[in-house]
C-alpha atoms as a PDB file:
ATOM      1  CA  UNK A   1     -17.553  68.427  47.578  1.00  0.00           C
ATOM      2  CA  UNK A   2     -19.761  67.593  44.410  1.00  0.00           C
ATOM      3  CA  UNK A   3     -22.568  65.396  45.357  1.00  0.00           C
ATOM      4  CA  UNK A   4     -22.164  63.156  42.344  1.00  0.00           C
ATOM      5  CA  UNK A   5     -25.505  60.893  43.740  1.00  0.00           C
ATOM      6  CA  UNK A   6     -27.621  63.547  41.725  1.00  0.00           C
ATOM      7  CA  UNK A   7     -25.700  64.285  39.181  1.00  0.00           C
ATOM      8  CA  UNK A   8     -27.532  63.018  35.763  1.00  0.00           C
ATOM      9  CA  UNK A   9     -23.832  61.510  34.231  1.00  0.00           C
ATOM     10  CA  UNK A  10     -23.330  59.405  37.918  1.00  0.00           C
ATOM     11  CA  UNK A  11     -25.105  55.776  36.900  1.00  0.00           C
ATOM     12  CA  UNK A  12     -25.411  53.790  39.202  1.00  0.00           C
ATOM     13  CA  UNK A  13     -23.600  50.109  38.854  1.00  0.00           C
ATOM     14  CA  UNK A  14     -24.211  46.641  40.915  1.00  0.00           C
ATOM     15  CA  UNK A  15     -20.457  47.616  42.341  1.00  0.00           C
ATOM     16  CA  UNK A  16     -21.482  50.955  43.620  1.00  0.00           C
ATOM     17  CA  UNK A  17     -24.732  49.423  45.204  1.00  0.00           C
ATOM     18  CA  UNK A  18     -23.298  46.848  46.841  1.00  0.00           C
ATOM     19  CA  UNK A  19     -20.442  49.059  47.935  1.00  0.00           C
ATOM     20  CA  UNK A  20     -23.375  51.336  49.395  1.00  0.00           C
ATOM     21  CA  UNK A  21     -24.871  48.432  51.356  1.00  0.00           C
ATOM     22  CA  UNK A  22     -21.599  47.163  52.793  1.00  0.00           C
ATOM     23  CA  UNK A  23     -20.460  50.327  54.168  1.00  0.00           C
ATOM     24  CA  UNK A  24     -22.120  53.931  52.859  1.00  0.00           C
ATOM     25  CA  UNK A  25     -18.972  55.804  53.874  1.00  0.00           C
ATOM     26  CA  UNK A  26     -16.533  53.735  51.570  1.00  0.00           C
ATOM     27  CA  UNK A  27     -19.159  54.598  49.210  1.00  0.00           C
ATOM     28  CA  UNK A  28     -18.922  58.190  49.901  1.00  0.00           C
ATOM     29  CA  UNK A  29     -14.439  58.092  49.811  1.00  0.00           C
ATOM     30  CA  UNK A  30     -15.011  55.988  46.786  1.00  0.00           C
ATOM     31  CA  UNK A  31     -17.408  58.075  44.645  1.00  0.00           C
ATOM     32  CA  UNK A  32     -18.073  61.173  46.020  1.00  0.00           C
ATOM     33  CA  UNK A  33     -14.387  62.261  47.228  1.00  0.00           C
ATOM     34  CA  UNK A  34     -13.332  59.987  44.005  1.00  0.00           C
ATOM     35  CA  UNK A  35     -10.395  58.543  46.709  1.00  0.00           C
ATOM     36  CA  UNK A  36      -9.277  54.787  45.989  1.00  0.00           C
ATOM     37  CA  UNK A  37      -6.246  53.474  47.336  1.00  0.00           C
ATOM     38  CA  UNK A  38      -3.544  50.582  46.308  1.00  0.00           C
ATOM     39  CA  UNK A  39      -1.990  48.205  47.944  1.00  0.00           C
ATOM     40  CA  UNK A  40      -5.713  46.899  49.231  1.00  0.00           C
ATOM     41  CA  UNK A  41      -5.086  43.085  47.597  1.00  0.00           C
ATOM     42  CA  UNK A  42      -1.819  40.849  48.201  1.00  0.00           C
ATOM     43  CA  UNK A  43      -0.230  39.933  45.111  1.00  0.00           C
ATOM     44  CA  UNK A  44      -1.577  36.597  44.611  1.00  0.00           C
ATOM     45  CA  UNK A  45      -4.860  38.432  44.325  1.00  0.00           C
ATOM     46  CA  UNK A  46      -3.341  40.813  42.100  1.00  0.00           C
ATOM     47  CA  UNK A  47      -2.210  37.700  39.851  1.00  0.00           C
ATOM     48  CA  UNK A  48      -5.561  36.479  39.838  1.00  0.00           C
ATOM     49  CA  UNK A  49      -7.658  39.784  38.648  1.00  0.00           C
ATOM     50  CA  UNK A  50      -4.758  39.952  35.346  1.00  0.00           C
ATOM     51  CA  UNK A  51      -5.634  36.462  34.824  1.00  0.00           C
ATOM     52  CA  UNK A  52      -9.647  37.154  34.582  1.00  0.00           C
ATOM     53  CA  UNK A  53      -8.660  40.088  32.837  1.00  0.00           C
ATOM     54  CA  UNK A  54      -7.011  38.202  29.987  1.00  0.00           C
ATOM     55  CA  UNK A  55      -9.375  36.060  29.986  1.00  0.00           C
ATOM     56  CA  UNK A  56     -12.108  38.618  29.027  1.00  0.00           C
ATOM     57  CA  UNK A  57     -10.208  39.977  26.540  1.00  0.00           C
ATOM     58  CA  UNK A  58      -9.196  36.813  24.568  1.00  0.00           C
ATOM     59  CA  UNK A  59     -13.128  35.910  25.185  1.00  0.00           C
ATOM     60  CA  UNK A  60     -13.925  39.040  23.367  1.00  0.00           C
ATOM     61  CA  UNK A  61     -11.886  38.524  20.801  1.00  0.00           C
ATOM     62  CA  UNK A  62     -13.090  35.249  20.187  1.00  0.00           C
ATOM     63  CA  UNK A  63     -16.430  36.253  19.931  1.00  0.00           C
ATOM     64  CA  UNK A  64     -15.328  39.645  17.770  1.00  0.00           C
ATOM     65  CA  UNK A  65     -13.412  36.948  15.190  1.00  0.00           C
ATOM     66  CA  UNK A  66     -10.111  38.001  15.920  1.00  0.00           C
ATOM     67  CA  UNK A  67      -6.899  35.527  16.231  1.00  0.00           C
ATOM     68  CA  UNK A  68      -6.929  35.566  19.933  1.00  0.00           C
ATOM     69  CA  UNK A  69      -2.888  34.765  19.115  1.00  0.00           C
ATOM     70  CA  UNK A  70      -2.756  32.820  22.674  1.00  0.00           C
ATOM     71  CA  UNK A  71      -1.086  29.621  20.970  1.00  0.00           C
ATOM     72  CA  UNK A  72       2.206  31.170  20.269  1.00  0.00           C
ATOM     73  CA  UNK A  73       2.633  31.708  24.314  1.00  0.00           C
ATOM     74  CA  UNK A  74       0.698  28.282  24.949  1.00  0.00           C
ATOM     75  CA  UNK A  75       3.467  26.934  27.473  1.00  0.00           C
ATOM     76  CA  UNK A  76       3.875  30.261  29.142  1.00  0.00           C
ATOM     77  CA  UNK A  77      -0.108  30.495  29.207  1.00  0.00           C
ATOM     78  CA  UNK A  78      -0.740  27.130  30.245  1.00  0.00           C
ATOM     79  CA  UNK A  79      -3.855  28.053  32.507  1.00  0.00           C
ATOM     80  CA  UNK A  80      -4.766  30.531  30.482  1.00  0.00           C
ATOM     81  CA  UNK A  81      -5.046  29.052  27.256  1.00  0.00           C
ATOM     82  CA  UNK A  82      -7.162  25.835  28.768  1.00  0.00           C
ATOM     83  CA  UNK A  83      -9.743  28.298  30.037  1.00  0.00           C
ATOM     84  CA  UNK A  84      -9.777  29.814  26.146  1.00  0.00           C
ATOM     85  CA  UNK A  85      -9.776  26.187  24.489  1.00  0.00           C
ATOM     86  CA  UNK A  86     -12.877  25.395  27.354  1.00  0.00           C
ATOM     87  CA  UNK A  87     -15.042  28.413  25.989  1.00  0.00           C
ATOM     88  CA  UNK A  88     -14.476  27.550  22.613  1.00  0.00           C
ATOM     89  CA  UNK A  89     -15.436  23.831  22.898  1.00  0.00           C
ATOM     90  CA  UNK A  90     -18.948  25.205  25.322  1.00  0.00           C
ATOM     91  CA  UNK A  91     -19.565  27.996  22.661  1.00  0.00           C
ATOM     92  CA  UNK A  92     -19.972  26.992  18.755  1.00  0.00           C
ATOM     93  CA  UNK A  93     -20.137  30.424  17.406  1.00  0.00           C
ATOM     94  CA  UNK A  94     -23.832  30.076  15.857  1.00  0.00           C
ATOM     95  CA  UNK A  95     -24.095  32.145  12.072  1.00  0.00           C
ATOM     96  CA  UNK A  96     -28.039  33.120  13.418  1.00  0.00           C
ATOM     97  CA  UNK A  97     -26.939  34.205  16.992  1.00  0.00           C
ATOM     98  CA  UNK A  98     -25.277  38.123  17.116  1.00  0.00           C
ATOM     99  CA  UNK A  99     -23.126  37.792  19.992  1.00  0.00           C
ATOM    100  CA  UNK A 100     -21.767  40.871  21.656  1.00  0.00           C
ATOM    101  CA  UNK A 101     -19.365  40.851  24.077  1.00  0.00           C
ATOM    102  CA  UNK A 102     -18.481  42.981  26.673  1.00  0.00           C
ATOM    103  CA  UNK A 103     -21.256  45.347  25.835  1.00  0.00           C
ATOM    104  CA  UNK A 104     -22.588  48.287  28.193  1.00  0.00           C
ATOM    105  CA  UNK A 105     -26.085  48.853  28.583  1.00  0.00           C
ATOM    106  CA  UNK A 106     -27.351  52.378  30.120  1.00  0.00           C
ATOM    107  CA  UNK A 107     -31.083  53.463  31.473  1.00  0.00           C
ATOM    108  CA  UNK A 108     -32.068  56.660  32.937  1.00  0.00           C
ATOM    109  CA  UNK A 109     -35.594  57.441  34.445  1.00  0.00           C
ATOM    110  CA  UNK A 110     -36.785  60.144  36.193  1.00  0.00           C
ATOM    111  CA  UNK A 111     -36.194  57.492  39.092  1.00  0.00           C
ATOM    112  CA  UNK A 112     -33.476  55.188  38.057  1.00  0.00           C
ATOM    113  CA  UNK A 113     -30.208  55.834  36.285  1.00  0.00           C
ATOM    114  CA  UNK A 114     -28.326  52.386  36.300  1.00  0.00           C
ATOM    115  CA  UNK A 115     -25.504  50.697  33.551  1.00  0.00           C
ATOM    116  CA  UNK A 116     -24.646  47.371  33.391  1.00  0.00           C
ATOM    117  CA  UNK A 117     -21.166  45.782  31.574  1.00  0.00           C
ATOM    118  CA  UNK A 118     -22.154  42.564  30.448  1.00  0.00           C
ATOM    119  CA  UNK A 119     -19.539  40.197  29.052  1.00  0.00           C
ATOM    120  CA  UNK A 120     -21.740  38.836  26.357  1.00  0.00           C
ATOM    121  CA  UNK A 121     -24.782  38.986  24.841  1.00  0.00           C
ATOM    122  CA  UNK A 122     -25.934  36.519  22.559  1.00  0.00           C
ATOM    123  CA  UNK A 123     -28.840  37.663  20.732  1.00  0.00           C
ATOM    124  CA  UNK A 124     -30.995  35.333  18.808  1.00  0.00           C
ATOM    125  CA  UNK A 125     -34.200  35.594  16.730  1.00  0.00           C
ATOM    126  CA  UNK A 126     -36.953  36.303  19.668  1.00  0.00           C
ATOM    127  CA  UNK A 127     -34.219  35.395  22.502  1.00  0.00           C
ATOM    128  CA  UNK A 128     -31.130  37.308  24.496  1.00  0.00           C
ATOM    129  CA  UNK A 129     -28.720  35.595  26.986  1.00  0.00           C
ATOM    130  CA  UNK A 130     -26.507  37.273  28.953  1.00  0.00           C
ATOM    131  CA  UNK A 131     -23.648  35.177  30.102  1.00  0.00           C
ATOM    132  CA  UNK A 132     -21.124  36.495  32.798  1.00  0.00           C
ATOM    133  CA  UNK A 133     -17.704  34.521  32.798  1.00  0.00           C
ATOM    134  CA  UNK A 134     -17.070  33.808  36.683  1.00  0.00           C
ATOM    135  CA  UNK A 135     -13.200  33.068  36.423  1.00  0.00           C
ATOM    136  CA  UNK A 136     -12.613  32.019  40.066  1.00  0.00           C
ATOM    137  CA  UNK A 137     -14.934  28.876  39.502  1.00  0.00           C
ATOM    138  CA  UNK A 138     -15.315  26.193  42.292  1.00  0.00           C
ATOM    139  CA  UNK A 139     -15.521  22.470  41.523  1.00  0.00           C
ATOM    140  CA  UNK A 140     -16.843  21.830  45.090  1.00  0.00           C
ATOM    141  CA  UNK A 141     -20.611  21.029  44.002  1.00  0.00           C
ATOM    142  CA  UNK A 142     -21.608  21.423  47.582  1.00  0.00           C
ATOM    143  CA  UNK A 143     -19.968  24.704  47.694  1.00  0.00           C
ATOM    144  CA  UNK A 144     -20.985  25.403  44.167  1.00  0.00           C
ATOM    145  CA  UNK A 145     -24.933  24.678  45.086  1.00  0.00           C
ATOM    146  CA  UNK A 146     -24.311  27.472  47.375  1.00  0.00           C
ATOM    147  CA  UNK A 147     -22.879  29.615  44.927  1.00  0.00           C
ATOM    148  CA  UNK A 148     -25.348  29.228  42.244  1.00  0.00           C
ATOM    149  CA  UNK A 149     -27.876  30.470  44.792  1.00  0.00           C
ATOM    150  CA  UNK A 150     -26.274  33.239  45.820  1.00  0.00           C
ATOM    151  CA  UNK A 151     -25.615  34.557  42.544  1.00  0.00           C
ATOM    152  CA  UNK A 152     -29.739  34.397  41.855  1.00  0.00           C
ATOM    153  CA  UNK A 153     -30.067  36.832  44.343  1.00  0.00           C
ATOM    154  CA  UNK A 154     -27.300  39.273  43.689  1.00  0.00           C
ATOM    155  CA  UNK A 155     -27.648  42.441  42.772  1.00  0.00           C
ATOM    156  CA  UNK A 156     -25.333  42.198  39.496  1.00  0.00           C
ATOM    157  CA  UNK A 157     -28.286  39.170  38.114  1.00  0.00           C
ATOM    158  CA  UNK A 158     -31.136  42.166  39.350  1.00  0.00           C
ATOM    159  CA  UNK A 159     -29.040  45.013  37.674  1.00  0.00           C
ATOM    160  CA  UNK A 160     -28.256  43.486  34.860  1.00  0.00           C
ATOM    161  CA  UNK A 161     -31.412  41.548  33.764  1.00  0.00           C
ATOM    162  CA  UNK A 162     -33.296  44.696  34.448  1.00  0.00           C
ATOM    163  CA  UNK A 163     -31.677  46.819  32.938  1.00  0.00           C
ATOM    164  CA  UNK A 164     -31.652  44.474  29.677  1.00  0.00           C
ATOM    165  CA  UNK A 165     -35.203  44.388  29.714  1.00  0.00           C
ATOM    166  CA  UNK A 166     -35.433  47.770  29.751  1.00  0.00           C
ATOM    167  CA  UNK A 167     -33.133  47.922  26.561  1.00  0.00           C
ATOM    168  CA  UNK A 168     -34.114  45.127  24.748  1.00  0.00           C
ATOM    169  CA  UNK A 169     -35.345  46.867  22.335  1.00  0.00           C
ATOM    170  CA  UNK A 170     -32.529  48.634  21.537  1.00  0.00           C
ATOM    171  CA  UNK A 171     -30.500  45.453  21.818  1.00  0.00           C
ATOM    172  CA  UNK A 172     -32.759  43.362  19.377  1.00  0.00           C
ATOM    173  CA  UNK A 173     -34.492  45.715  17.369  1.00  0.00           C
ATOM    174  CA  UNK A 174     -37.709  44.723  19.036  1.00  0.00           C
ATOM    175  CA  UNK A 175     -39.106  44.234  22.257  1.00  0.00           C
ATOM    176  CA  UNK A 176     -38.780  40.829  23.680  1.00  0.00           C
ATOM    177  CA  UNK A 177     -40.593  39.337  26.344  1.00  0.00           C
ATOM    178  CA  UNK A 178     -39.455  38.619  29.950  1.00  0.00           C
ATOM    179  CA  UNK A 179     -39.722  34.989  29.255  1.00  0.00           C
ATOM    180  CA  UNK A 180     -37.181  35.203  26.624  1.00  0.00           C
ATOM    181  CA  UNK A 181     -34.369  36.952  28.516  1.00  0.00           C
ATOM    182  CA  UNK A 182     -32.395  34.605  30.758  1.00  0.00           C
ATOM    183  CA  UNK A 183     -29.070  35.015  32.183  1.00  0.00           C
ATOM    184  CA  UNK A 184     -26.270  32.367  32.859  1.00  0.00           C
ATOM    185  CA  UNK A 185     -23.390  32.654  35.071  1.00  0.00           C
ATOM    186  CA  UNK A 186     -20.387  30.318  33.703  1.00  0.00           C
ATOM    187  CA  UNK A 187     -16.742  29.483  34.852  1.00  0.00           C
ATOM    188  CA  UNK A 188     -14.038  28.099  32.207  1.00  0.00           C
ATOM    189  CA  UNK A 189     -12.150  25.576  35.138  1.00  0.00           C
ATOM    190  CA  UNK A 190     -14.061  23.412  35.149  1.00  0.00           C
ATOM    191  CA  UNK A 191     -15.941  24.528  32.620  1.00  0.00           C
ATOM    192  CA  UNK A 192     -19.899  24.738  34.132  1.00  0.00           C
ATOM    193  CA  UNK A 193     -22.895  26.288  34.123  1.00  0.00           C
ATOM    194  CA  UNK A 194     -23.124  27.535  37.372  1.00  0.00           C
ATOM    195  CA  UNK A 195     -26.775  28.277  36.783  1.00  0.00           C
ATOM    196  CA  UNK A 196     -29.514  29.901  34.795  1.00  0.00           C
ATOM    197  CA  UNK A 197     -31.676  32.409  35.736  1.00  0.00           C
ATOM    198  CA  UNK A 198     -34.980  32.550  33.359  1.00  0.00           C
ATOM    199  CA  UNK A 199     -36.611  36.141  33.322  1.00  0.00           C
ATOM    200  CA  UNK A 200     -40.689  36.460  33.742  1.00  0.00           C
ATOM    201  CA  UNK A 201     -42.546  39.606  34.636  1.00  0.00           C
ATOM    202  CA  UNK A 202     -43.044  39.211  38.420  1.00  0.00           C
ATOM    203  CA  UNK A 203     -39.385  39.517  38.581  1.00  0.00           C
ATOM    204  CA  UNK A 204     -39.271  42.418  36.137  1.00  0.00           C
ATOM    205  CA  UNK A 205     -42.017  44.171  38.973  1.00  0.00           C
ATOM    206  CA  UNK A 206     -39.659  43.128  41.859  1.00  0.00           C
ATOM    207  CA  UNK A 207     -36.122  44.345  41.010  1.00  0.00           C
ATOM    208  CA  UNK A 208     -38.281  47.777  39.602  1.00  0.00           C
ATOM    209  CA  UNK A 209     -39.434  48.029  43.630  1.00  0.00           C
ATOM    210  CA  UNK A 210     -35.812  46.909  45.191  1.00  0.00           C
ATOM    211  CA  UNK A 211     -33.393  48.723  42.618  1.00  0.00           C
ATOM    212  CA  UNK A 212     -35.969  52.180  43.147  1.00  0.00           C
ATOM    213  CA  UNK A 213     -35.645  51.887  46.972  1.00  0.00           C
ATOM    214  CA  UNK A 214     -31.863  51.028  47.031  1.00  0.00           C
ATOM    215  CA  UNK A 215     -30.858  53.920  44.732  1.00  0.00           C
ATOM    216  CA  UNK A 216     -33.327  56.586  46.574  1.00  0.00           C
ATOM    217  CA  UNK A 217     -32.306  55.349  49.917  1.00  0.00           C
ATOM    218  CA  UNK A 218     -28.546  56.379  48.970  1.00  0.00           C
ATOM    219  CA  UNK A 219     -29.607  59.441  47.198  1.00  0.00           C
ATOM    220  CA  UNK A 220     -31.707  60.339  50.613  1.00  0.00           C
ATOM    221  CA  UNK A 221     -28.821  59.058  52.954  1.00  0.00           C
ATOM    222  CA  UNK A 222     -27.721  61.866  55.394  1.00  0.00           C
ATOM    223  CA  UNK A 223     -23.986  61.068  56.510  1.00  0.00           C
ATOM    224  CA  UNK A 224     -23.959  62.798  58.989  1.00  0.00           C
ATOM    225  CA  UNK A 225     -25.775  59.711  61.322  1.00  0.00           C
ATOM    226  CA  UNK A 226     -23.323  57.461  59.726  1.00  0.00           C
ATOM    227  CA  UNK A 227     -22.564  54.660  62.513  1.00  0.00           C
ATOM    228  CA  UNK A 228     -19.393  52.580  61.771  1.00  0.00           C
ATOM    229  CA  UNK A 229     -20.356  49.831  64.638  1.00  0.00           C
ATOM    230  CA  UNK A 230     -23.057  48.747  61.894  1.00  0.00           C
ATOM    231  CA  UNK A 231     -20.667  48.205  59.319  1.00  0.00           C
ATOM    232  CA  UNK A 232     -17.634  46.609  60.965  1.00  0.00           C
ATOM    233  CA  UNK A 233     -17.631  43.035  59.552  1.00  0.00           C
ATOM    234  CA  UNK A 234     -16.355  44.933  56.656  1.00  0.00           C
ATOM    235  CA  UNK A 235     -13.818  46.999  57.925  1.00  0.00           C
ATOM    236  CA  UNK A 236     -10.829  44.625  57.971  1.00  0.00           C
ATOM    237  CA  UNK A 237     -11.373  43.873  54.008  1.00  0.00           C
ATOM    238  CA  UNK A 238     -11.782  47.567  53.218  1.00  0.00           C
ATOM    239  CA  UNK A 239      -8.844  49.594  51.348  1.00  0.00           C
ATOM    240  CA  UNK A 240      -9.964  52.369  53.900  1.00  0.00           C
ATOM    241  CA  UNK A 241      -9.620  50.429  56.725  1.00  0.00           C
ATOM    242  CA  UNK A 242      -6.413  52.437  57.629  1.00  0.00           C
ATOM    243  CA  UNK A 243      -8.401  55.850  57.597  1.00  0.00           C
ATOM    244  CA  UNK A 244     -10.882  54.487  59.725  1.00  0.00           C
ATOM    245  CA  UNK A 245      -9.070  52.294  62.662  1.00  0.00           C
ATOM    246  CA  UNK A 246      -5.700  53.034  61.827  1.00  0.00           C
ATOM    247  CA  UNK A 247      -5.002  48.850  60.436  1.00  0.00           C
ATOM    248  CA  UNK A 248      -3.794  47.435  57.658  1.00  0.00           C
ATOM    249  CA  UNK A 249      -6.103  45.188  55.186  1.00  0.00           C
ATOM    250  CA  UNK A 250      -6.768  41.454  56.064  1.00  0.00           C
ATOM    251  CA  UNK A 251      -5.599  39.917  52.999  1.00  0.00           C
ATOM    252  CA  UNK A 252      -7.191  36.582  54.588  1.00  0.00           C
ATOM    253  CA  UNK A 253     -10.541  37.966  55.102  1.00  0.00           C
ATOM    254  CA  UNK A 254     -10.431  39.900  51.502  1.00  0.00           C
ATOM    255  CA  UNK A 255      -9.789  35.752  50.475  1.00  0.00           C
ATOM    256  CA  UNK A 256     -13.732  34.950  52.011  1.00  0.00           C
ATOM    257  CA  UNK A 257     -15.054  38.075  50.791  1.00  0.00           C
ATOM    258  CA  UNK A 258     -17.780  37.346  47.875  1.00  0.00           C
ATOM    259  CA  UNK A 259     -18.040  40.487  46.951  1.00  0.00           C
ATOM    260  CA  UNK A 260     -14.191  41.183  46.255  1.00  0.00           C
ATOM    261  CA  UNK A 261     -14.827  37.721  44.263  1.00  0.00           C
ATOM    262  CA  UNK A 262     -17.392  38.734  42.271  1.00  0.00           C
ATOM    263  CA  UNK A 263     -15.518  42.205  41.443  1.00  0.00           C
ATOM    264  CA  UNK A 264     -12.522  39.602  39.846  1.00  0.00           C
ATOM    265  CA  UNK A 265     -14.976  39.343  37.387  1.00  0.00           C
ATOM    266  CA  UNK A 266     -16.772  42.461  36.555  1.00  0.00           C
ATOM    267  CA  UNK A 267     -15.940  44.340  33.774  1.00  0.00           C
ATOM    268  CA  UNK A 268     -15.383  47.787  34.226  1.00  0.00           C
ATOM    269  CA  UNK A 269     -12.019  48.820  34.649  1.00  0.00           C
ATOM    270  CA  UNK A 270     -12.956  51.768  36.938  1.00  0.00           C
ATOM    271  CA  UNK A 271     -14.782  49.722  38.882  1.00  0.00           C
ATOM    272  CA  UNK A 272     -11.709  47.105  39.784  1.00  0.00           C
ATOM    273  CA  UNK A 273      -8.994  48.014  42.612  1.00  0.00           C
END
């Protein structure tokens, strides 16, 4: 078995990291035996990951110019085409902003090698925003306080503003200070900010310390000592569950899951069930 880990192609993503922390050994069937199974998300689930699909793509298209052609299929679209006419109406196309959506963004140091898929940047004068469409949006504000703070601390807003910083130059043309890069997390129904994260150095210095120790701490990891008792709250969500206990999925508990949330919206193909 190739140990991709060290391999100089293998970048690591907020997906992969977070799929380290919640269980290295799905990790290790996932990446490094390249093994991913179907049949891990119930079909309501399934409906749900098209519809954030489309809705990236027609958001891409908007922001690319092109006739998104969703008003044809309006009454078959219903949903859909709401969630379109609500980013239009939140986001004037501006002639001095260069928006580009669903762009990738790649680093490699002698000590990190990450890549982010950002569903738009929109880059202004002396300013970039990232802005990552969250399509299964809650209207609970209680719930959605909650949500906004958890998304501050995930590793997708420390991968991906990061990584940005690092590239800003080649994004912009120029370098652009931390205090200029923020990052906003929006849903289409209802159509909110669920909140802004500004940038500033001392952040810059900590996701440098806690991205370097997560990816050398998986690099480092000997699997041989892996204990499954540690990981077991994630077992019954897991599409390997089967391999390791011999049960089927929990398509209730893959419901709760904020990670299998989040990954509704990410944007890499490869990186979706």
């Amino acid at each position: 078995m190739n140990d991709i880990r060290h391999e100089n192609y293998f970048l690591f993503t907020q997906y992969s990291l977070a799929t380290f922390e919640n269980c290295p050994l799905k990790f290790k069937k996932r990446y490094m035996e390249n093994l991913k199974w179907d049949g891990s998300i119930s079909e309501d689930m399934k409906k749900r990951l098209e519809m954030g699909n489309d809705f990236h793509l027609l958001a891409y298209r908007y922001f690319m110019g092109i006739d998104t052609g969703l008003e044809k299929f309006s009454e078959e679209y219903g949903e859909l085409n709401e969630w379109i006419d609500n980013l239009k109406k939140s986001f004037k196309k501006d002639s001095e902003i260069r928006y580009l959506p669903e762009y990738k963004l790649r680093m490699i140091t002698s000590r990190l090698k990450l890549e982010a898929n950002i569903d738009l940047l929109a880059v202004g004068k002396d300013t970039i925003e990232i802005w990552d469409w969250k399509t299964h949006g809650n209207s609970n504000a209680k719930k959605g306080a909650a949500e906004a703070k958890r998304l501050e601390n995930s590793l997708q807003t420390m991968v991906y503003l990061f990584v940005l910083k690092e590239q800003a130059g080649l994004v912009a043309g120029t370098d652009v200070e931390n205090s200029k890069i923020c990052m906003y997390y929006w849903q289409p129904s209802p159509p909110r900010i669920i909140t802004k994260i500004a940038y500033s150095d001392s952040m810059h210095n900590r996701f440098r310390e806690a991205l370097e120790g997560k990816v050398q701490f998986i690099l480092n990891y000997d699997y041989s000592g892996f204990d499954k008792s540690l990981y077991s709250k994630h077992c019954k969500h897991c599409e390997f569950n089967w391999y390791c206990n011999n049960e089927r999925v929990d398509f209730n508990a893959v419901a709760r899951e904020d990670d299998f949330m989040d990954m509704l919206d990410w944007d890499s193909v490869e990186e979706r069930v």
